[in-house]
Protein backbone atom coordinates (compact mmCIF):
# COMPACT_ATOMS: atom_id res chain seq x y z
CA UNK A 1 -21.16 -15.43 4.74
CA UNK A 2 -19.84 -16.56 7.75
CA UNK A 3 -16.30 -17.15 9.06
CA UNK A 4 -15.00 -20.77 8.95
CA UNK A 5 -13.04 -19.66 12.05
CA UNK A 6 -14.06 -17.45 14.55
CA UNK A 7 -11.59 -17.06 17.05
CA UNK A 8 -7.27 -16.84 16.65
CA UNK A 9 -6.35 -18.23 19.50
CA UNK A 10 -8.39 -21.82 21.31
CA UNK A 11 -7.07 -24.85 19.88
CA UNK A 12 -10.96 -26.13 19.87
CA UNK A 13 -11.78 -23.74 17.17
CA UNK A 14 -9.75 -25.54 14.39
CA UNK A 15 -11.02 -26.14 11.46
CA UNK A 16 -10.33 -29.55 9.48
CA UNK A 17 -8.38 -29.31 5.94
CA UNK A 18 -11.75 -30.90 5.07
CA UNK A 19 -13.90 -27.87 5.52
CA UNK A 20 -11.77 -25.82 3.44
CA UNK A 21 -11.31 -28.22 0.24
CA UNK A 22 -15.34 -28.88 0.81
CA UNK A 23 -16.16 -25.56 -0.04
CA UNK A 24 -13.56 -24.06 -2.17
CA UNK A 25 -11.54 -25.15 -5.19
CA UNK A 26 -8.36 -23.71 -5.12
CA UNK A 27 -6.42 -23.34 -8.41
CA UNK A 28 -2.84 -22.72 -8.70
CA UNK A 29 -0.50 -20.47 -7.01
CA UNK A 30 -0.95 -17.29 -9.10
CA UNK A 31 0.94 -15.11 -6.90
CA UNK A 32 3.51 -15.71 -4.04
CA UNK A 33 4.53 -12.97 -1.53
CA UNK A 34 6.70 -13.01 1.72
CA UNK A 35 4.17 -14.52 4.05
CA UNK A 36 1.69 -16.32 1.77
CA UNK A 37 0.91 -17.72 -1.06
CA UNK A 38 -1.96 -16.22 -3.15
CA UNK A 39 -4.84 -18.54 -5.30
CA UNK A 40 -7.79 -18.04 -7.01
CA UNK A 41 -10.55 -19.91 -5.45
CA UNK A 42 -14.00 -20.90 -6.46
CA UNK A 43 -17.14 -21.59 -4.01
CA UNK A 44 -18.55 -24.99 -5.27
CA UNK A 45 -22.01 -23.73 -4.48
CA UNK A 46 -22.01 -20.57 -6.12
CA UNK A 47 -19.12 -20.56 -8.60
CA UNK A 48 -18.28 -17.20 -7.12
CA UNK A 49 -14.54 -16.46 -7.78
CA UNK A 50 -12.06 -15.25 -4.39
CA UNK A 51 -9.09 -15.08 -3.73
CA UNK A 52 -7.33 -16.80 -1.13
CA UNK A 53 -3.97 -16.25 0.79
CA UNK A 54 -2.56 -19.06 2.60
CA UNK A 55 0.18 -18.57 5.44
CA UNK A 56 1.72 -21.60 6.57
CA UNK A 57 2.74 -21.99 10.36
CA UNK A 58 5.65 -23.88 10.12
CA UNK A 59 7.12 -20.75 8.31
CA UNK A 60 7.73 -19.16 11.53
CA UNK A 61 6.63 -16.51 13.95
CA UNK A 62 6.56 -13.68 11.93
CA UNK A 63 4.04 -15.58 9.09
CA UNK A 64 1.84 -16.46 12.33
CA UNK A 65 1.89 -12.74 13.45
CA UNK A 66 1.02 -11.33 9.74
CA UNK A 67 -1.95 -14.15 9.71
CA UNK A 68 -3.37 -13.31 12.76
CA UNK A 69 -2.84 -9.81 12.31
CA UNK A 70 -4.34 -9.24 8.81
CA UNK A 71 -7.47 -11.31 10.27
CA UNK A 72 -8.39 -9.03 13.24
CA UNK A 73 -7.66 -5.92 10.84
CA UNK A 74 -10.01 -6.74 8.15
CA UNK A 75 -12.72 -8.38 10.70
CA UNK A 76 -13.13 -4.67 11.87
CA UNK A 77 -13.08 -2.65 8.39
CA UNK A 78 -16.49 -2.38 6.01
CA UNK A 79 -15.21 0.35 3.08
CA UNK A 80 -16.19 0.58 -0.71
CA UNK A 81 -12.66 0.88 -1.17
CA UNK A 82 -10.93 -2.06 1.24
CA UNK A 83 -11.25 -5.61 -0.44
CA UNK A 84 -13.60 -7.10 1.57
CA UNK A 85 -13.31 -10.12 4.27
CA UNK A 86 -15.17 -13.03 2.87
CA UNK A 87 -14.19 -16.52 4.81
CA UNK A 88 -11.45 -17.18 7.09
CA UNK A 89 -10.34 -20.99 8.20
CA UNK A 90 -7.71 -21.61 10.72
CA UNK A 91 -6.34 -25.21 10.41
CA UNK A 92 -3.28 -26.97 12.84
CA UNK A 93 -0.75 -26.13 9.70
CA UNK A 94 -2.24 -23.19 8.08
CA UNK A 95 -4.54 -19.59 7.41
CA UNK A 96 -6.68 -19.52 4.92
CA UNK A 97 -7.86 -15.85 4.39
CA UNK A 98 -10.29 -15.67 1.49
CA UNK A 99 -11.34 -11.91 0.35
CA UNK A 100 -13.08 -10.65 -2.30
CA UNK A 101 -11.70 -10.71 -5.81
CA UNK A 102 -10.14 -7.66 -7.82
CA UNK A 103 -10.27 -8.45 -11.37
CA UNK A 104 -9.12 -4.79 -12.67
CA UNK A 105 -5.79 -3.59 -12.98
CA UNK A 106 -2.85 -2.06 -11.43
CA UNK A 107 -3.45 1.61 -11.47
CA UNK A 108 0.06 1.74 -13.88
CA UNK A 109 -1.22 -0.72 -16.18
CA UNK A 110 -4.60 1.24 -15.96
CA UNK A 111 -2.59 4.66 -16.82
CA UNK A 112 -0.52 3.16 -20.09
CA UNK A 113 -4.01 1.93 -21.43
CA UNK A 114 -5.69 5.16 -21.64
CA UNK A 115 -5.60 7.31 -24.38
CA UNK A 116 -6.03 10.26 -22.04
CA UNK A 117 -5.26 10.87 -18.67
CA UNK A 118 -5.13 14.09 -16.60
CA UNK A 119 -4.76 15.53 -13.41
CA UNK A 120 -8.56 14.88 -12.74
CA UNK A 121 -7.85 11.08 -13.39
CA UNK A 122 -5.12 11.46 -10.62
CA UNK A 123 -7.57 13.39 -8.24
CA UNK A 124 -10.48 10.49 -8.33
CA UNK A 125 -7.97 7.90 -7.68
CA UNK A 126 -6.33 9.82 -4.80
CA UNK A 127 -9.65 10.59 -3.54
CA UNK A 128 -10.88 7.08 -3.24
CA UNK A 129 -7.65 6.35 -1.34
CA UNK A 130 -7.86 9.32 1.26
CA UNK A 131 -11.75 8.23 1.76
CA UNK A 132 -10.54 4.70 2.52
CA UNK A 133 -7.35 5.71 4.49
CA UNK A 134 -9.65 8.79 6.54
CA UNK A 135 -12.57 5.65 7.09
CA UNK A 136 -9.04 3.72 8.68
CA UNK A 137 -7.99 6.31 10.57
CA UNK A 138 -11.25 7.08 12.24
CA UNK A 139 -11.07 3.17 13.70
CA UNK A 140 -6.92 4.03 14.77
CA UNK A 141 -5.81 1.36 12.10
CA UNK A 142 -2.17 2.26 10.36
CA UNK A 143 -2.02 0.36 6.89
CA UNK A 144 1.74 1.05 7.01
CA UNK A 145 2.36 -0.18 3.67
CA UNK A 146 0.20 2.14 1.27
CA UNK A 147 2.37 1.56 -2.62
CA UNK A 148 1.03 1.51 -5.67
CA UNK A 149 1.36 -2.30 -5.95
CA UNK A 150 -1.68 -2.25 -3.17
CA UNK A 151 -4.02 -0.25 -5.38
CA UNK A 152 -5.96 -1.89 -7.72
CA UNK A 153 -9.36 -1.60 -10.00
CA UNK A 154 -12.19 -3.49 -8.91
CA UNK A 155 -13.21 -4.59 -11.93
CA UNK A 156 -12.64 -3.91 -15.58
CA UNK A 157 -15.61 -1.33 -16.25
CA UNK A 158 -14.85 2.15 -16.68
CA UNK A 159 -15.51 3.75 -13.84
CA UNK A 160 -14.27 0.92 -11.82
CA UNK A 161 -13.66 1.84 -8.20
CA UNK A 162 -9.89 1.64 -6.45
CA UNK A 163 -9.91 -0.52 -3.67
CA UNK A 164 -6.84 -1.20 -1.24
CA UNK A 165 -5.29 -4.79 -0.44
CA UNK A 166 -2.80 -6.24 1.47
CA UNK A 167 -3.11 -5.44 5.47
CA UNK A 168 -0.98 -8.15 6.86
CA UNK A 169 1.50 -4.87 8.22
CA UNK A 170 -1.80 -3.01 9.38
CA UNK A 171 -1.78 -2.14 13.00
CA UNK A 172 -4.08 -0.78 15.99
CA UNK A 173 -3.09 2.63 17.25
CA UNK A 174 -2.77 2.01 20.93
CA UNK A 175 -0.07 4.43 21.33
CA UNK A 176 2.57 5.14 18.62
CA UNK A 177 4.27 2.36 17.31
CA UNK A 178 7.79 2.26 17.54
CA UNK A 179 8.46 -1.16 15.06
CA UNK A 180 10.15 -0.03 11.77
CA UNK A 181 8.14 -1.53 8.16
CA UNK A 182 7.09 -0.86 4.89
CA UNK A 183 8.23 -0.25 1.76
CA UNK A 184 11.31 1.35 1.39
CA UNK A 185 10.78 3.78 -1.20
CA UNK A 186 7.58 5.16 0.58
CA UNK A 187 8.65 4.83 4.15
CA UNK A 188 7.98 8.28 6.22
CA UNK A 189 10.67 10.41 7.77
CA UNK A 190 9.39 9.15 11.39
CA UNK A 191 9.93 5.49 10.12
CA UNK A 192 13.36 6.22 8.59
CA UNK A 193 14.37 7.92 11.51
CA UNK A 194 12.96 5.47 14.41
CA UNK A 195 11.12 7.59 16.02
CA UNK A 196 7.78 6.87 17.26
CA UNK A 197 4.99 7.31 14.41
CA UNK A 198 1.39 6.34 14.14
CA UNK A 199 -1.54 7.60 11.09
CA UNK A 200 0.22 10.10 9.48
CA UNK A 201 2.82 7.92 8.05
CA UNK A 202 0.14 6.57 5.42
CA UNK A 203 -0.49 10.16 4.82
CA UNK A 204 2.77 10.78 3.65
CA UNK A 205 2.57 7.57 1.04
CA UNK A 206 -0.38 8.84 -0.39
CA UNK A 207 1.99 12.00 -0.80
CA UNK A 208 4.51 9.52 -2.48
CA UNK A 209 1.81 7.41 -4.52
CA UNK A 210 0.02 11.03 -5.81
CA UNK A 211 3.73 12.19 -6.89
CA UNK A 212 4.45 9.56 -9.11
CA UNK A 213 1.08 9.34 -10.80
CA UNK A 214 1.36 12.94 -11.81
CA UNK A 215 5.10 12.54 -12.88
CA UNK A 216 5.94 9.26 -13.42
CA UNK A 217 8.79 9.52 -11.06
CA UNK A 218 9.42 8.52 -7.74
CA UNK A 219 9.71 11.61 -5.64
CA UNK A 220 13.09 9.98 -4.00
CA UNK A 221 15.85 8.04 -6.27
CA UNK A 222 19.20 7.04 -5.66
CA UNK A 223 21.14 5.94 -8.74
CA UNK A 224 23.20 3.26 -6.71
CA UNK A 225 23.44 -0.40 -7.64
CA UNK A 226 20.31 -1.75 -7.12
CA UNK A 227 21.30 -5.00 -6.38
CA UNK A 228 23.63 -3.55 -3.26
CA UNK A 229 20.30 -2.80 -0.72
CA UNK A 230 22.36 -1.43 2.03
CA UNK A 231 24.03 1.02 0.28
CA UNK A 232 21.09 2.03 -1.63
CA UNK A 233 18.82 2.29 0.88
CA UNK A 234 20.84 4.19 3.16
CA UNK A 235 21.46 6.66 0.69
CA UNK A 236 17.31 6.37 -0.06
CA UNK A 237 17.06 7.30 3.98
CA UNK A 238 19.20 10.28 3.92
CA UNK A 239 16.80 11.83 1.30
CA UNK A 240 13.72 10.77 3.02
CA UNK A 241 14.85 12.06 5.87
CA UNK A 242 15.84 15.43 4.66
CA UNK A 243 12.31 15.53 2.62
CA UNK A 244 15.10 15.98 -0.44
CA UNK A 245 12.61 15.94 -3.40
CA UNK A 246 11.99 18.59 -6.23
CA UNK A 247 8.77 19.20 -8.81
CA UNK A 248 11.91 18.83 -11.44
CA UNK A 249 11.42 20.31 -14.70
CA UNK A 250 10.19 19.64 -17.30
CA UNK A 251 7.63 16.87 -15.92
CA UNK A 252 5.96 19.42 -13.43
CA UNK A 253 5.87 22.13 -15.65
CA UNK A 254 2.36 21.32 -16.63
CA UNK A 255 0.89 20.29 -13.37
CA UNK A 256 -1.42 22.70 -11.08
CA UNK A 257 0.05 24.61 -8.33
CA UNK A 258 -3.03 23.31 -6.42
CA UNK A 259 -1.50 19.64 -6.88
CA UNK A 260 1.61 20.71 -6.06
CA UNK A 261 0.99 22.41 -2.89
CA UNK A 262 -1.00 19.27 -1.83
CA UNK A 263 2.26 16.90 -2.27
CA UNK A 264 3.85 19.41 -0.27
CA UNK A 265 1.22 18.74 2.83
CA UNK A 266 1.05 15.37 2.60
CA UNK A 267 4.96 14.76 2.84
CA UNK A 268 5.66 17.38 5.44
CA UNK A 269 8.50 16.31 6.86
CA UNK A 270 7.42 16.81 10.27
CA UNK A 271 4.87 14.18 11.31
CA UNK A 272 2.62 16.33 13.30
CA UNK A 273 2.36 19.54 10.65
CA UNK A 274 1.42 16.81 8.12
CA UNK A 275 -2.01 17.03 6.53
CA UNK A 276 -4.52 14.26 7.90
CA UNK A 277 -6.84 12.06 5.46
CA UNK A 278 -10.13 13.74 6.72
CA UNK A 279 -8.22 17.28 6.02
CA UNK A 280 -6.78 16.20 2.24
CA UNK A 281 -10.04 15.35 1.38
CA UNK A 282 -11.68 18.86 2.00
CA UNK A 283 -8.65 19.85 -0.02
CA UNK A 284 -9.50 22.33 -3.37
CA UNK A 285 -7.44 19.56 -5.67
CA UNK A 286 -10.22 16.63 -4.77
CA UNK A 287 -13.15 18.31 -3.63
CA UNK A 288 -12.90 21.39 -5.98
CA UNK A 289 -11.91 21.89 -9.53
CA UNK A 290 -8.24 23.00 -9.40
CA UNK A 291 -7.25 19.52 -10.65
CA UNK A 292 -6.27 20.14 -14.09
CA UNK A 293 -8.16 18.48 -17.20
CA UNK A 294 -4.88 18.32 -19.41
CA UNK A 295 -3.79 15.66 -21.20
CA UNK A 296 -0.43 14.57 -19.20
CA UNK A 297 -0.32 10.55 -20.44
CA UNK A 298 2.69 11.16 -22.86
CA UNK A 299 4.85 12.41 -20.17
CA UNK A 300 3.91 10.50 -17.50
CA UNK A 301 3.95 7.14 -19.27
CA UNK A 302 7.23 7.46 -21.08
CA UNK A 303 9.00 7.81 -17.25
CA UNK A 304 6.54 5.27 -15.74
CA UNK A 305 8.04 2.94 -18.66
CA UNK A 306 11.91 4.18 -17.64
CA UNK A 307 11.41 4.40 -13.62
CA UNK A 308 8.94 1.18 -13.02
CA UNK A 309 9.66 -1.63 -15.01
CA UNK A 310 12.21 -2.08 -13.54
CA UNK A 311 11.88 -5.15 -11.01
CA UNK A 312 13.28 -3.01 -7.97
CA UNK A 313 9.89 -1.47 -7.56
CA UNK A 314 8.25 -4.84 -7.46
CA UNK A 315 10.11 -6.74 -4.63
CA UNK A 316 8.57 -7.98 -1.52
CA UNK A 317 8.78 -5.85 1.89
CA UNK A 318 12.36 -5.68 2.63
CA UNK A 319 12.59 -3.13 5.20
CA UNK A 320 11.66 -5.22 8.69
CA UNK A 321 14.78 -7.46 8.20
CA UNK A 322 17.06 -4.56 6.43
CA UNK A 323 16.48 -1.98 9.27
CA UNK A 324 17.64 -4.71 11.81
CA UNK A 325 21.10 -4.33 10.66
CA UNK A 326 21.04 -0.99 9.13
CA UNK A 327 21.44 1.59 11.15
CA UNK A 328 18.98 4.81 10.30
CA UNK A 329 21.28 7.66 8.72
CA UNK A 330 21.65 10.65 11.84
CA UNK A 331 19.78 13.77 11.83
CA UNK A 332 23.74 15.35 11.22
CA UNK A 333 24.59 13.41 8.81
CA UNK A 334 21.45 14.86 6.89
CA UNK A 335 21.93 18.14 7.89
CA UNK A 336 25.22 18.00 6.67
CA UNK A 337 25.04 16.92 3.46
């Protein structure tokens, strides 16, 4: 199909409200997020179902930047497991950015449904992930915001593929990027810290991501008020940056030491002895058959129920605006405690 819009920048190239509302009907809002509001749409000549994310430009620079910036990403990705680019319109007031549409589930939701879920369940969705994140990495692009939220079924058939979303915080590589984002709870040490980062920072989310599906827990917590962010997250930081985490008893006591060693290479604290995509995949817990066949569900969905449903893990991106005043806990004050 091809792109309402092809170029970001020449006034000329606008497209009219018109050729948007001529081709698609757009339902309701069924999903808002910081820089755009998310429908449903419907291609009048097909009846094929999208969905389509609309950033306003009045909304400011930053909603401009995210547009533009989630365009040229997914213009240069073709992956099984990336939602697909499917239309793109550039109007005076707005983006329209219409991709394929997911109709499966959250990979939680997917977990509380099954009557049995193991380690091996774990490995093909972590597999999918590094194929899709390796397959990034080979064209320099960061996602920089890899989360659970961002992982979705396809579609509702059982063996569904995983595909990732959301790549308005994706970036080219062209030298490591200095600009803190993300999510807080699966932000790298590198990020934390402000130091210059680049592709293994989505390494060490997938270390995050593959930690909670096999526990149910996050791998970092801090029991302050959730509602006080500052205080919270700095005290988040301070573990993050110390690579504070344990395989606590009694939820690891049934997982592989294969898995666990894994986790460990994927959130090496050190950015350049981390693991790479390309290198997790070769890894015996994906490619070979140390990934347990156990039943885990009971376990892991009685502290998915306690950890996530909680709305803290379901905010918008708060980090960009939080790290502006907040300043990243010292390398002492780590040591230290």
């Amino acid at each position: 199909m091809p792109f309402g819009c092809v170029t970001l920048g020449d006034k000329k190239d606008y497209n009219q409200p018109s050729e948007v509302t001529d081709r698609y009907d757009l339902g309701q809002v069924i999903k808002t997020e910081e820089f755009c509001e998310i429908f449903r749409a419907k291609e009048k000549t097909t009846g094929k179902l999208y969905t389509c994310k609309k950033f306003l430009k009045r909304d400011g620079r930053k909603v401009r930047k995210a547009a533009k910036n989630e365009i040229i990403i997914l213009k240069m990705v073709k992956h099984p497991n990336i939602l697909q680019l499917v239309d793109v319109y550039i109007t005076r007031k707005e983006y329209f950015i219409f991709l394929e549409l997911a109709t499966g589930r959250e990979v939680f939701d997917w977990i509380l449904d099954q009557g049995y879920y193991s380690e091996k369940d774990t490995s093909n969705v972590i597999r999918q992930v590094l194929e899709a994140v390796a397959y990034l990495h080979s064209l320099k692009i960061v996602h920089r915001n890899l989360k659970l939220e961002n992982l979705v079924y396809y579609n509702r058939l059982k063996n569904s593929k995983i595909v990732i979303s959301d790549f308005h915080l994706a970036k080219l590589e062209n030298g490591l990027i200095k600009e803190p984002c993300g999510t807080p709870e699966y932000l790298a040490p590198e990020v934390v810290g402000r130091q210059r980062y680049g592709r293994p920072v989505d390494c060490w989310a997938i270390g995050v991501i593959m930690y909670i599906l096999l526990s149910g827990n996050p791998p970092f917590y801090e029991e302050a008020d959730e509602d006080d962010y500052e205080n919270h997250d700095k005290n988040l930081f301070r573990k993050i940056l110390a690579g504070d985490y344990e395989f606590d008893p009694p939820y690891w006591d049934d997982i592989s030491q294969a898995a666990k060693e894994l986790v460990t290479r994927l959130m090496e604290v050190e950015q350049d002895q981390r693991i790479t995509a390309e290198e997790a995949i070769s890894h015996e817990w994906i490619s070979g058959n140390a990934a347990s066949d156990k039943n885990i569900k009971d376990g892991v969905c009685a502290q998915i129920e306690k950890n996530f449903a909680r709305a803290k893990w379901k905010k918008a991106v708060r980090v960009t605006t939080l790290m502006k005043r907040l300043r990243a806990p010292e390398q002492s004050e780590t040591a230290a405690a």
